[in-house]
C-alpha atoms as a PDB file:
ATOM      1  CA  UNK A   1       1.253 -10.287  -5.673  1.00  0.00           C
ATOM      2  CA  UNK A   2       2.102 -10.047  -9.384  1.00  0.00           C
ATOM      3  CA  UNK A   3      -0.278  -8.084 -11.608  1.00  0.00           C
ATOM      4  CA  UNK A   4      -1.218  -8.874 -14.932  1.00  0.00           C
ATOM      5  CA  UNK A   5      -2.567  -6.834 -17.703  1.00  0.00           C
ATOM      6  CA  UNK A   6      -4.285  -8.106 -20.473  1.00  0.00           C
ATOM      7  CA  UNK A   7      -4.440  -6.045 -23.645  1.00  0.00           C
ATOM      8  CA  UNK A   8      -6.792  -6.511 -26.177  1.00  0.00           C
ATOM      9  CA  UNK A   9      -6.979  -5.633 -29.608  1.00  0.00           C
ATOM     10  CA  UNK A  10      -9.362  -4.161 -32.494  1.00  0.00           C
ATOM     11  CA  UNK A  11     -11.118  -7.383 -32.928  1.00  0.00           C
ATOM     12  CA  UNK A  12     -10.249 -10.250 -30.584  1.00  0.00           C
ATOM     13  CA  UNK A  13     -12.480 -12.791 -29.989  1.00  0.00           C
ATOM     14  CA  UNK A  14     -13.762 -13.616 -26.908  1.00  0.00           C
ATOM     15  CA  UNK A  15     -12.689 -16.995 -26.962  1.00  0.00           C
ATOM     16  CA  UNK A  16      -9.173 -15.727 -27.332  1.00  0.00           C
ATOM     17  CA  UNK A  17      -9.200 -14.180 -24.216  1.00  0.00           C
ATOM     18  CA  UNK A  18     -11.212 -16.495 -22.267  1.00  0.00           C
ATOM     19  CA  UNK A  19      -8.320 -18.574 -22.061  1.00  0.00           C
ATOM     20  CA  UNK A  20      -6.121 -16.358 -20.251  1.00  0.00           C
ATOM     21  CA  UNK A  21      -8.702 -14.716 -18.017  1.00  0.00           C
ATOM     22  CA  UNK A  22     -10.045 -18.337 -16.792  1.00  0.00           C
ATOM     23  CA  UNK A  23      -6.147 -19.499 -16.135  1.00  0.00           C
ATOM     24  CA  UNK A  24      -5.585 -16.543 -14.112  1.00  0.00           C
ATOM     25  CA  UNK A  25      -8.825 -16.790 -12.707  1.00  0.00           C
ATOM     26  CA  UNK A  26      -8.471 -20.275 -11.745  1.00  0.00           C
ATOM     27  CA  UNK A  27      -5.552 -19.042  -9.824  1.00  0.00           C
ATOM     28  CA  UNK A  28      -7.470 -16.916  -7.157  1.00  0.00           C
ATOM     29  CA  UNK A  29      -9.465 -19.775  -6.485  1.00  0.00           C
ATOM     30  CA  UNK A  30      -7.494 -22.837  -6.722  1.00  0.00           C
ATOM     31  CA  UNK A  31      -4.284 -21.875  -6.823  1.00  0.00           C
ATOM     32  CA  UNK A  32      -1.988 -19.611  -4.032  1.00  0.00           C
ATOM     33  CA  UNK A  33      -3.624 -16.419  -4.950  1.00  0.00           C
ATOM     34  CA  UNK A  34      -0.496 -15.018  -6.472  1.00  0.00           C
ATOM     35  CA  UNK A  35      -1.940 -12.871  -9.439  1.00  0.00           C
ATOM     36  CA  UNK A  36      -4.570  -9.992 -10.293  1.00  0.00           C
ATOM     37  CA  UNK A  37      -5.857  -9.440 -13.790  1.00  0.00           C
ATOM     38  CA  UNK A  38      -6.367  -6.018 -14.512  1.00  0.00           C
ATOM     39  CA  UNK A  39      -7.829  -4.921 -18.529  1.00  0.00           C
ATOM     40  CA  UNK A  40      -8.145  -1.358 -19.431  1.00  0.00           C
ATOM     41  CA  UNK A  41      -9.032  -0.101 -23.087  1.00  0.00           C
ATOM     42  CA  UNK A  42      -9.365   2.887 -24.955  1.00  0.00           C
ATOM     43  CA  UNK A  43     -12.890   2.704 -25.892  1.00  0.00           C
ATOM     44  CA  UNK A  44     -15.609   2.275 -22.971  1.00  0.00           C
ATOM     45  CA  UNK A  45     -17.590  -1.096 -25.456  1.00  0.00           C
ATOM     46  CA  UNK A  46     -15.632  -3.797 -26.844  1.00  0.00           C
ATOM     47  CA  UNK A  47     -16.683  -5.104 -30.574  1.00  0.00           C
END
């Protein structure tokens, strides 16, 4: 299974990383189940 981190910046939008969440997402369900999102920050809330 490949893992995938997703990083997010100071100030990203959450349409920004909607896309990649729901593709990867999308994946699990529809797809062969070949990828696992993981996100980890530095700060425990996300502005």
């Amino acid at each position: 299974m490949k893992k995938v981190l997703l990083l997010l910046a100071d100030g990203f939008e959450t349409f920004e990383a909607s896309v990649f969440i729901d593709v990867i997402g999308w994946n699990l369900v529809e797809g062969d189940n070949s990828t696992e999102l993981f996100t980890c920050g530095l700060k425990t809330i996300v502005r």
